[in-house]
C-alpha atoms as a PDB file:
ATOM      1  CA  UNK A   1    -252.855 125.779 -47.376  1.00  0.00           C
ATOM      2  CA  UNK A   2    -251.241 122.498 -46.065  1.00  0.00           C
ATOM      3  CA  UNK A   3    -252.390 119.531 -44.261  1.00  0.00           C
ATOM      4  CA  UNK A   4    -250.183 120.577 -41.366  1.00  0.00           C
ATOM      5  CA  UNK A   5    -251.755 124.089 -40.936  1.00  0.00           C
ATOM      6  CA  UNK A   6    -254.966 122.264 -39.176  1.00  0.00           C
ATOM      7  CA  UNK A   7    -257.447 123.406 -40.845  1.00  0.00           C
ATOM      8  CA  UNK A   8    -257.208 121.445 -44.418  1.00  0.00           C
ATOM      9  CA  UNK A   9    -257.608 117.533 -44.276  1.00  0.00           C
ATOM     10  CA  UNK A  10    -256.505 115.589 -47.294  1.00  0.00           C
ATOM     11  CA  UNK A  11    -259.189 112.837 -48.076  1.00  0.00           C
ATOM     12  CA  UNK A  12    -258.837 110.246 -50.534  1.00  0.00           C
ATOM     13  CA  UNK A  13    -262.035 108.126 -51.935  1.00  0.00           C
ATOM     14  CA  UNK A  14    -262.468 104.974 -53.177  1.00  0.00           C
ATOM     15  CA  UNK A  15    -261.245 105.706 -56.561  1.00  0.00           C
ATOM     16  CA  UNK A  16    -258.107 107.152 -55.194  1.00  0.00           C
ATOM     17  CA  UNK A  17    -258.845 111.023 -55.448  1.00  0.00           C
ATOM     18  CA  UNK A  18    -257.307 112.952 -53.200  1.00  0.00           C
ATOM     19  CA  UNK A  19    -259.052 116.215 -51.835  1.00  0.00           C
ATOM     20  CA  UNK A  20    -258.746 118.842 -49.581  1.00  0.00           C
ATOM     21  CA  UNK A  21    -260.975 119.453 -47.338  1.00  0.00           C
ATOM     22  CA  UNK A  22    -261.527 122.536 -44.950  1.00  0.00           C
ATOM     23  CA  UNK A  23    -261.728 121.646 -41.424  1.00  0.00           C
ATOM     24  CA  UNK A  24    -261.776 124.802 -39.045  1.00  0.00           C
ATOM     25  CA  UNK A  25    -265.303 126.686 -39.543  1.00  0.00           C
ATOM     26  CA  UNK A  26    -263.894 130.137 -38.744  1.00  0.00           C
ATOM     27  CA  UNK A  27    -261.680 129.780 -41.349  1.00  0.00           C
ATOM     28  CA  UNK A  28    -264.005 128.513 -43.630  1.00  0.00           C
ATOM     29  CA  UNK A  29    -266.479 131.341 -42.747  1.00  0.00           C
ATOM     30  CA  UNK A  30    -263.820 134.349 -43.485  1.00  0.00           C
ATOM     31  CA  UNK A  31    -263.253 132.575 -46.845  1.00  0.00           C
ATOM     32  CA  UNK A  32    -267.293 132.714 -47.501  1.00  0.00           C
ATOM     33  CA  UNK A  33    -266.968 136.208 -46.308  1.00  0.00           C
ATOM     34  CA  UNK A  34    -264.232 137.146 -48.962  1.00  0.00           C
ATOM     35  CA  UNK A  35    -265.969 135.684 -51.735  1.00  0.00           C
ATOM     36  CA  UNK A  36    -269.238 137.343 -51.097  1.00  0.00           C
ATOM     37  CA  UNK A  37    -267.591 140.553 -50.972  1.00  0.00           C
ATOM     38  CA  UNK A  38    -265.060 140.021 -54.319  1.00  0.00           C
ATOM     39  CA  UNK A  39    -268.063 138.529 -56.087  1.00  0.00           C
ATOM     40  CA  UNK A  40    -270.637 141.937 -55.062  1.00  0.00           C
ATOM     41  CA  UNK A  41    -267.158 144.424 -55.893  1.00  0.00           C
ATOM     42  CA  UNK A  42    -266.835 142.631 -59.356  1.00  0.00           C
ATOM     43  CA  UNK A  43    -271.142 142.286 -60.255  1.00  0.00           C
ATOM     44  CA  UNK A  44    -272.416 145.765 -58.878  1.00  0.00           C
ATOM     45  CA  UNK A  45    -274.813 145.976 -61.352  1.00  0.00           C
ATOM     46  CA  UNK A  46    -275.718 142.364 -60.467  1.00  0.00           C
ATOM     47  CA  UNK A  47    -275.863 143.416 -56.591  1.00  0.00           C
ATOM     48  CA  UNK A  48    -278.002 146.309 -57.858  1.00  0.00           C
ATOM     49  CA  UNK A  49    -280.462 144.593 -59.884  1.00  0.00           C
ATOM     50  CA  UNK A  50    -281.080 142.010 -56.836  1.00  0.00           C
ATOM     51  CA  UNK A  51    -281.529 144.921 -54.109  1.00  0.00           C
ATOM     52  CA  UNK A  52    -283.875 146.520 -56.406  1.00  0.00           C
ATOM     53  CA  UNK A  53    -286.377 143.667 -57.187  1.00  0.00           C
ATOM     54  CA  UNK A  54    -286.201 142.981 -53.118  1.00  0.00           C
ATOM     55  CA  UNK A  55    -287.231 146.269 -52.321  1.00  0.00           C
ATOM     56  CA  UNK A  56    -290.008 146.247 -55.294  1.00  0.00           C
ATOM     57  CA  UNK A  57    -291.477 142.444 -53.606  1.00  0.00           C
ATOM     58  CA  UNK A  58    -291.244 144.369 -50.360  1.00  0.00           C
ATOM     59  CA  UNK A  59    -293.353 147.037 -51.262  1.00  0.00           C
ATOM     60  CA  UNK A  60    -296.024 144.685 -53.544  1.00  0.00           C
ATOM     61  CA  UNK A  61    -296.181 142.517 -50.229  1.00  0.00           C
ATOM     62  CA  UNK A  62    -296.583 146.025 -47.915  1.00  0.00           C
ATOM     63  CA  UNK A  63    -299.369 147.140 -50.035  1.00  0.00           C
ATOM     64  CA  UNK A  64    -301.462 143.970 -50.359  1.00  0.00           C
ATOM     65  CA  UNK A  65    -301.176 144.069 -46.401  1.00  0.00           C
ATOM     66  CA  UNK A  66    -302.576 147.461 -46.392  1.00  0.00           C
ATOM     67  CA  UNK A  67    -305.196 146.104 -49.310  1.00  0.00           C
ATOM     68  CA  UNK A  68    -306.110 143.435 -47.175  1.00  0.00           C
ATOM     69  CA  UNK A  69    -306.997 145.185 -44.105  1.00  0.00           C
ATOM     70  CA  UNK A  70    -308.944 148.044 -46.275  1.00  0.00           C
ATOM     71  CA  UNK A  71    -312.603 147.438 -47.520  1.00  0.00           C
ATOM     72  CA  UNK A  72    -313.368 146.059 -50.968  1.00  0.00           C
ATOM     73  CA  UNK A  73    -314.211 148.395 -54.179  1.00  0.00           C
ATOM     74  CA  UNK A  74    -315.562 147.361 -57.030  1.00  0.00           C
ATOM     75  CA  UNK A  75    -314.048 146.908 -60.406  1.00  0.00           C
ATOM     76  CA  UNK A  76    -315.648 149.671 -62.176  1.00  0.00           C
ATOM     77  CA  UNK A  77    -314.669 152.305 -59.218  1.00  0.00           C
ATOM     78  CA  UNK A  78    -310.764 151.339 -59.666  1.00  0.00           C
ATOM     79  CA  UNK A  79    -310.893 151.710 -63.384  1.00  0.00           C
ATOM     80  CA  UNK A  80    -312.856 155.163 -62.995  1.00  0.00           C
ATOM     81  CA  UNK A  81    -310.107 156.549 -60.501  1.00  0.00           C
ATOM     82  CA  UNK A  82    -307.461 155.101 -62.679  1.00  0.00           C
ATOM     83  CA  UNK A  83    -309.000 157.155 -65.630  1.00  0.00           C
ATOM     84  CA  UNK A  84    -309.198 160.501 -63.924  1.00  0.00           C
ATOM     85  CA  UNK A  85    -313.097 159.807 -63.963  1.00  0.00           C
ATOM     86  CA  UNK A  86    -313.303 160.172 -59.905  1.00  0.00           C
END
């Protein structure tokens, strides 16, 4: 992109360094959107991985809402039921 396509502004700083900056926000957003896509295309298993722990914290934070509206047990009756002893 150029200068004169209006949406990149070349800055310079103190030190002489000249950058290019991007000016128009729709443009800007479309880029974001393109890289998000390329970069979940190219690290699927990445993608994956991410979905999969969200839906797990989901769930942990669905069931200590149900825990929390359920009455209290005691140690001793959890371990029984988680042994079969019921």
């Amino acid at each position: 992109m150029k200068p004169s396509d209006g949406i990149v502004e070349v800055l310079q700083n103190s030190k002489g360094v000249k950058m290019e900056v991007l000016t128009d926000s729709a443009k800007l957003k479309e880029l974001f959107k393109q890289a998000i896509i390329e970069a979940m295309e190219e690290k699927k298993d990445v993608v994956h991985d991410l979905l999969v722990e969200a839906m797990e914290d989901l769930s942990l934070i669905h069931a200590i809402q149900q825990g929390e509206e359920t009455e209290s047990v005691s140690r001793d009756e959890v371990f029984s039921i988680l042994e079969g002893k019921e």
